[in-house]
Protein backbone atom coordinates (compact mmCIF):
# COMPACT_ATOMS: atom_id res chain seq x y z
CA UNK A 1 49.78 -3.10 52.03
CA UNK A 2 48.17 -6.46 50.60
CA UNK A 3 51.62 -8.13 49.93
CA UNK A 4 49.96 -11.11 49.01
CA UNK A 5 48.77 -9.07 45.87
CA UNK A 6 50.71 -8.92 43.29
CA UNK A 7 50.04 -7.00 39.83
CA UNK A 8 51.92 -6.52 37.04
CA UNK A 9 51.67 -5.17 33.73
CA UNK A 10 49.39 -7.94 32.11
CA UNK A 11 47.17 -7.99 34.47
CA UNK A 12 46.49 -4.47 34.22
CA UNK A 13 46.07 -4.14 30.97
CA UNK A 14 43.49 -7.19 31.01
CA UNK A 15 41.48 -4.96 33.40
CA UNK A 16 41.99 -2.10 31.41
CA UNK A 17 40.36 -3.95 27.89
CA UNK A 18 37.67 -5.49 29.87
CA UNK A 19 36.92 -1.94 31.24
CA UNK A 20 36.50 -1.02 27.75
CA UNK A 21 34.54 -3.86 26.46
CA UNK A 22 32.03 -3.69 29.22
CA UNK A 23 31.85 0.09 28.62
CA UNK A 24 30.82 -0.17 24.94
CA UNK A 25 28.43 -2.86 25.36
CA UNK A 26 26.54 -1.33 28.23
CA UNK A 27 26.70 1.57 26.18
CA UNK A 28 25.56 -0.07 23.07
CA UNK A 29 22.34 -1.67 24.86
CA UNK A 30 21.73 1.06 26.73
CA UNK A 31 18.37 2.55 26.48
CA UNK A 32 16.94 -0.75 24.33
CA UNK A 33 13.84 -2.55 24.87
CA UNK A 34 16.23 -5.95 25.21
CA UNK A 35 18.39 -4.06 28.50
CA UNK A 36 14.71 -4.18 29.96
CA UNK A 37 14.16 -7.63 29.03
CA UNK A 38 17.51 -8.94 30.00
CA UNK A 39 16.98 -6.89 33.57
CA UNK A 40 13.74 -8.59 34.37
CA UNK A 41 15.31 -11.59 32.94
CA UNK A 42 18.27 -11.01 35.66
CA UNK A 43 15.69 -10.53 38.73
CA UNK A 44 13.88 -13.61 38.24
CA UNK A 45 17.14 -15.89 38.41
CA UNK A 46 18.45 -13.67 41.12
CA UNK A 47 15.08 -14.56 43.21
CA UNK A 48 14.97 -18.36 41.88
CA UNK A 49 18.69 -18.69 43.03
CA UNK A 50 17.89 -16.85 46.85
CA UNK A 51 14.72 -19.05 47.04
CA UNK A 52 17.11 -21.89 46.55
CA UNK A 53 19.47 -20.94 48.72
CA UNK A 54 17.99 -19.96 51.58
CA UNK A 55 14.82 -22.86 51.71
CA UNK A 56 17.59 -25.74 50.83
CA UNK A 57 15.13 -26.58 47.63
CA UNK A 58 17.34 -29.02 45.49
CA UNK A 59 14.83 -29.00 42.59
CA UNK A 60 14.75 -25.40 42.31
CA UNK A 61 18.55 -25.01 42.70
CA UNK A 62 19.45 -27.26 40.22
CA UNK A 63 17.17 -25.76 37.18
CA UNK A 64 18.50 -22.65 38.22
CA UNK A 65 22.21 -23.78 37.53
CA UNK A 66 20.84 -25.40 34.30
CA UNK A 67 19.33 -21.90 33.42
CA UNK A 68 22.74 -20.63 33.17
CA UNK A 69 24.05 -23.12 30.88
CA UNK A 70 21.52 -21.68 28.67
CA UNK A 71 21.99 -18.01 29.04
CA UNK A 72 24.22 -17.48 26.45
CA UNK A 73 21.71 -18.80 23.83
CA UNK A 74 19.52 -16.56 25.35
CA UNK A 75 21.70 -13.47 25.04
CA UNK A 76 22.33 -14.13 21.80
CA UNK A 77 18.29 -14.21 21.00
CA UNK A 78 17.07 -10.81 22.65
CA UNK A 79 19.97 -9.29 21.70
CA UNK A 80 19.65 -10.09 18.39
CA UNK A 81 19.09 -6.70 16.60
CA UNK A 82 22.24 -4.96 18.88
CA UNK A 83 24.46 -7.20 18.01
CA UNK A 84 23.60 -7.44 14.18
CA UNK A 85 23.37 -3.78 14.79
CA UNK A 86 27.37 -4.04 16.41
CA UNK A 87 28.91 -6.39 13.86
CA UNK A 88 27.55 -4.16 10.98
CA UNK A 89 29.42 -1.29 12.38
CA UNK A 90 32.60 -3.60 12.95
CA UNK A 91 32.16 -4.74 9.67
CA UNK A 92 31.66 -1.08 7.45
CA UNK A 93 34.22 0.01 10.01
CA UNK A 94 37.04 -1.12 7.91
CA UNK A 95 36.01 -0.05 4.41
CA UNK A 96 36.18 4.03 3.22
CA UNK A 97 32.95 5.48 4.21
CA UNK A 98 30.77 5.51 0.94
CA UNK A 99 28.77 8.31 2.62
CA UNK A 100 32.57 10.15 3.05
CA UNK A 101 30.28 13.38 0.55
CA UNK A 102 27.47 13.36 3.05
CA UNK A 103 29.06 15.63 5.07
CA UNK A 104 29.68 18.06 2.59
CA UNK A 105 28.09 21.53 3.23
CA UNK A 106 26.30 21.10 -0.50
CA UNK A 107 24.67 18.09 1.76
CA UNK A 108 24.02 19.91 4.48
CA UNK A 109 22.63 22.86 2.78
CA UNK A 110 20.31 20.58 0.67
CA UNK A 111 18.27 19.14 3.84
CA UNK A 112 18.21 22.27 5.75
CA UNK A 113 16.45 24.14 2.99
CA UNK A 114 14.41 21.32 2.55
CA UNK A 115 13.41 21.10 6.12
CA UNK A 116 12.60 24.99 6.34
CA UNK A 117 10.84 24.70 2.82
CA UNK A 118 8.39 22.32 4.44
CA UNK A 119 8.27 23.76 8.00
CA UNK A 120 7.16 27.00 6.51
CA UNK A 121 4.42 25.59 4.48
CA UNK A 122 3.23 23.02 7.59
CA UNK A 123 4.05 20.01 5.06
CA UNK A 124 4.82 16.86 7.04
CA UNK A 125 8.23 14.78 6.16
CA UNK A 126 10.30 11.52 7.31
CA UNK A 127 13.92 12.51 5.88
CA UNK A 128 16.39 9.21 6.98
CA UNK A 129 19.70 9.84 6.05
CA UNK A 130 22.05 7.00 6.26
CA UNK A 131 25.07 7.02 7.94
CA UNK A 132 27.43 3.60 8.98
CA UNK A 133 24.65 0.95 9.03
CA UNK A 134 22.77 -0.15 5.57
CA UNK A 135 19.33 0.86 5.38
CA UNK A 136 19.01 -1.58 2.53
CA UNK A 137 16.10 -3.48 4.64
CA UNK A 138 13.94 -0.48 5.14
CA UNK A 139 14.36 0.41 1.26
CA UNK A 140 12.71 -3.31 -0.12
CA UNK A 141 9.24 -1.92 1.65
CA UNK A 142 9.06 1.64 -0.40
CA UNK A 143 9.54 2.51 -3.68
CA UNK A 144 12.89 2.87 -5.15
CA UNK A 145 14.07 6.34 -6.68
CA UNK A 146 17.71 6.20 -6.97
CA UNK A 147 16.93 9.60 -7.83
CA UNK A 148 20.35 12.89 -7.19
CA UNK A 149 19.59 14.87 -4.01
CA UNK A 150 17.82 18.13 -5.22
CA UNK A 151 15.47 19.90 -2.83
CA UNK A 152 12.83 20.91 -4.80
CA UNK A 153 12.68 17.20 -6.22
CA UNK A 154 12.62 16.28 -2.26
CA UNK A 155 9.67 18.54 -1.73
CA UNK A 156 7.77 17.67 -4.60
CA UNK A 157 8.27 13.84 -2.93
CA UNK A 158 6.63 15.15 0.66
CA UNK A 159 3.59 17.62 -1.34
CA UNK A 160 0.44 16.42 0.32
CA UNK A 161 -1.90 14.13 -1.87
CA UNK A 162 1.42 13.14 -3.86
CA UNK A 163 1.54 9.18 -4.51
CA UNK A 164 4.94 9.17 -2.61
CA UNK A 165 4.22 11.50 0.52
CA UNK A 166 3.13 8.75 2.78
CA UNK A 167 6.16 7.41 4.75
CA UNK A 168 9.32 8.02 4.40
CA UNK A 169 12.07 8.73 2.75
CA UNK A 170 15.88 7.16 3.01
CA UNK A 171 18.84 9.31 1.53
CA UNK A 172 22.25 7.36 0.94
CA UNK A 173 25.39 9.88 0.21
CA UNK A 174 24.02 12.32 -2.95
CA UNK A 175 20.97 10.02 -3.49
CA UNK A 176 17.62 9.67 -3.16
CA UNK A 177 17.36 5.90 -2.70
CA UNK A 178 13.57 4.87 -1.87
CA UNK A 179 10.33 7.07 -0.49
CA UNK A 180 7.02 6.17 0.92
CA UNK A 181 9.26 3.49 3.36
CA UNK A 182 7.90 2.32 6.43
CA UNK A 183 10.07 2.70 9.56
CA UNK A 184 9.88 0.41 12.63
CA UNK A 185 8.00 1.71 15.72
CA UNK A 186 9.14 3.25 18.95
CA UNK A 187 8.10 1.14 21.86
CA UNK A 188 8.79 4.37 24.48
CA UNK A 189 6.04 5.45 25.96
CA UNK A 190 7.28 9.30 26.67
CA UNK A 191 7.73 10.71 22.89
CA UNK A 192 4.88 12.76 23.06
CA UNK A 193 4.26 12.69 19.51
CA UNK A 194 2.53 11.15 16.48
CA UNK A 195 3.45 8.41 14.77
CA UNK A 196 6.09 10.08 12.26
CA UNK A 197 7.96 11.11 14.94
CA UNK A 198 7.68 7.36 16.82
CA UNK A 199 8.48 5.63 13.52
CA UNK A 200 11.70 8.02 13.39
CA UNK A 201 12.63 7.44 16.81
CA UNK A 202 12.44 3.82 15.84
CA UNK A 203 14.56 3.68 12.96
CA UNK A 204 17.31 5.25 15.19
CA UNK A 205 16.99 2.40 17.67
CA UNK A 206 17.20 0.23 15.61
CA UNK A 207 20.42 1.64 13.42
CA UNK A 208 22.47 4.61 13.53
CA UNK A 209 20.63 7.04 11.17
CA UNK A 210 19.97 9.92 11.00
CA UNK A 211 16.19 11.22 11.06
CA UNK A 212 14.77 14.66 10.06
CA UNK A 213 11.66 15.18 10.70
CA UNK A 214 8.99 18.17 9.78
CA UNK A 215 5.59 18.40 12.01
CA UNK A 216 2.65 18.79 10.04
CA UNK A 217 0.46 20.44 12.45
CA UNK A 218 2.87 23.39 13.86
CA UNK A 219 5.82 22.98 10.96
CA UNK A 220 8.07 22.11 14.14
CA UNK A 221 11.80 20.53 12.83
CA UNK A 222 12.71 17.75 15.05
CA UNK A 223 15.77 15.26 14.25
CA UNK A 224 16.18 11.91 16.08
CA UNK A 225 19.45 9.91 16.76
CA UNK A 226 20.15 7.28 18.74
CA UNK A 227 16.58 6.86 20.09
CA UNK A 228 16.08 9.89 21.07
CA UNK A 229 14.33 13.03 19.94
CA UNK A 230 15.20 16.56 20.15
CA UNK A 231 12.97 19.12 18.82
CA UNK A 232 12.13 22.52 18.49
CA UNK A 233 14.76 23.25 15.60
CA UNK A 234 15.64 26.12 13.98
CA UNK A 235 17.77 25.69 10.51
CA UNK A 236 20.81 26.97 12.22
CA UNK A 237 20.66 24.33 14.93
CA UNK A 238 19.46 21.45 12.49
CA UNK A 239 22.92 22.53 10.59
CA UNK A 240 25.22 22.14 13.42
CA UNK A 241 23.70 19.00 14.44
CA UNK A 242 23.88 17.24 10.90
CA UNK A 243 27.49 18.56 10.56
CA UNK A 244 28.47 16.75 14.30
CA UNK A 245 26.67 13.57 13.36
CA UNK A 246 27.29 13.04 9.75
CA UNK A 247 30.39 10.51 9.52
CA UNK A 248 33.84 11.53 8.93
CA UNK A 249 37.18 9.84 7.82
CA UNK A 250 40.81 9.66 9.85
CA UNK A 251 41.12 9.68 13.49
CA UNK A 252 41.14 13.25 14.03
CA UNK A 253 37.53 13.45 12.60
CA UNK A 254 36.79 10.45 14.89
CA UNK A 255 38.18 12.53 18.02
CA UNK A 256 36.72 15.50 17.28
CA UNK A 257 33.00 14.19 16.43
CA UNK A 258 32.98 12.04 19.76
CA UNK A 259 33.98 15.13 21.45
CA UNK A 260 31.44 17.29 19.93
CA UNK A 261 28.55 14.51 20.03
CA UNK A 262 29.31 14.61 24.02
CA UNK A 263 28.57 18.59 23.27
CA UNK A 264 25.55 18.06 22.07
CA UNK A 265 24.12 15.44 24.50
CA UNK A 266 25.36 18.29 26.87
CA UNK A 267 23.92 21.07 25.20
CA UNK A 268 20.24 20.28 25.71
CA UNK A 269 20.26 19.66 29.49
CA UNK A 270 19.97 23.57 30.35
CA UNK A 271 17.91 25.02 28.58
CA UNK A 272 17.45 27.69 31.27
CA UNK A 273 21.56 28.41 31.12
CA UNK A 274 21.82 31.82 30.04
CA UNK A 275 23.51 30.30 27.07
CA UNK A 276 23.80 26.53 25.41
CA UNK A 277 26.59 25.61 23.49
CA UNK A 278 26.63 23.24 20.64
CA UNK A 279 30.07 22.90 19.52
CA UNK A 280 31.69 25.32 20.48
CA UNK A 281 29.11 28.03 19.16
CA UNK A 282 26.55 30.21 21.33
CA UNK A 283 22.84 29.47 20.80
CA UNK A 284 20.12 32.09 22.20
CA UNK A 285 18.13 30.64 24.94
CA UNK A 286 14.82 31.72 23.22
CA UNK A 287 15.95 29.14 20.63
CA UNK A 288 17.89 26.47 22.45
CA UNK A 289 16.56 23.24 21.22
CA UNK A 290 15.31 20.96 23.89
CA UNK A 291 15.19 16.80 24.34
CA UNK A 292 11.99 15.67 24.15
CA UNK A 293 10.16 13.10 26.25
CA UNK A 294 13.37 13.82 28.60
């Protein structure tokens, strides 16, 4: 048809790798407070570059081409935390897991009972558990514990007037690493919640934890992940959702946990369904969990 065109197998596969690139980086910035930035950031050169164009201003067409000489430098400056964030990822990606026995069901079992422990006494509690990205930074502002994982010891930590409760605390593989930390923030405006829940919606912005967290006014379990917030958990659905997100070794595990985290971003959309499925496993709609702020 276009014989003119011609295509052959290098050139497809450079489409096919820049395809894939663009992919993960729109998907890494997705959802930040820098994507905003860098849109508006967009929309003003777009309108200083038609201005220019269309009213023949020389001036104004000429800093506009010198903007882009500086827009890499830029990039590199509001996306600062996403790509540290990126290369950290890159970086861990290449070593054995050292949170490989996070994911065992003694693990799993440990924060669950925690989590109900408190939700049934309406004590409030920050749990971060680490995954891929060091929460090393977060740890210099609390206190350190390097204390083993034992749930009544994690309790004890959250038991209202007790000189560690304020905060939170960060959990590294079998360990209690710091409590009474202080976790970055949430800018979003549609959380609905207090500030433990914004400061855990926060942390998962800004790295790739995991954050349990126990409501102290109605003992609600909520758990945010990648800046978002789902709530409304029972211990069965906290336990299917820890055992999806905690990391996992080999490529199998890979497969299988991207294919069950697109399950669970599924999962929460219909709550009305006459059934939601987390992978692969039938949850009652009277106790489907929903997104929140969605």
């Amino acid at each position: 048809m276009f014989p003119w065109l011609k295509v052959d197998f290098g050139d497809v596969f450079q489409i096919l790798v820049m395809t894939v690139a663009v992919y993960y980086v729109l998907n890494l910035f997705r959802r930040t407070r820098s994507a905003q930035m860098l849109g508006g950031l967009a929309v003003i050169v777009a309108v200083l570059a038609f201005l220019a164009g269309v009213a023949d201003l020389q001036v104004l067409g000429w800093i506009v081409m010198k903007i882009f000489i500086y827009v890499a430098f830029a990039l590199v400056v509001i996306f600062q935390p996403e790509i540290r964030q990126a290369l950290a990822v890159i970086g861990r990606g290449w070593r054995t897991s050292s949170q490989a026995s996070s994911s065992s069901d003694l693990f799993i079992d440990s924060i669950v009972e925690v989590a109900s422990s408190l939700s049934r006494t309406r004590t409030g509690a920050l749990i971060a558990i680490e995954r891929q990205i060091n929460l090393d930074p977060f740890c210099e502002n609390g206190t350190m514990l390097n204390a083993p994982l034992v749930p009544k010891l994690l309790c004890a930590i959250f038991f209202p007037n007790a000189p560690l409760h304020d905060g939170g605390v960060i959990i590294r593989g079998e360990t209690i690493v710091a409590a009474r930390c202080v976790f970055p923030l949430s800018s979003q405006e549609n959380i609905g919640h207090g500030m433990r829940h914004r400061a855990a919606v926060g942390l998962s912005e800004q790295s790739d934890a995991l954050v349990v967290i126990v409501s102290e006014e109605t003992g609600d379990i909520s758990i945010a992940y990648d800046g978002r917030l789902m709530g409304d958990l029972t211990p069965t659905h906290l336990t299917r959702y820890l055992k999806l997100l905690m990391p996992k070794e080999g490529l199998t595990d890979a497969v299988r946990r991207a294919i069950d985290q697109m399950e669970l971003e599924r999962s929460p959309v219909a709550p009305d369904a006459p059934f939601a499925t987390i992978s692969g496993q039938t949850v009652p709609p009277q106790s489907a969990p929903k997104e929140v702020g969605s």
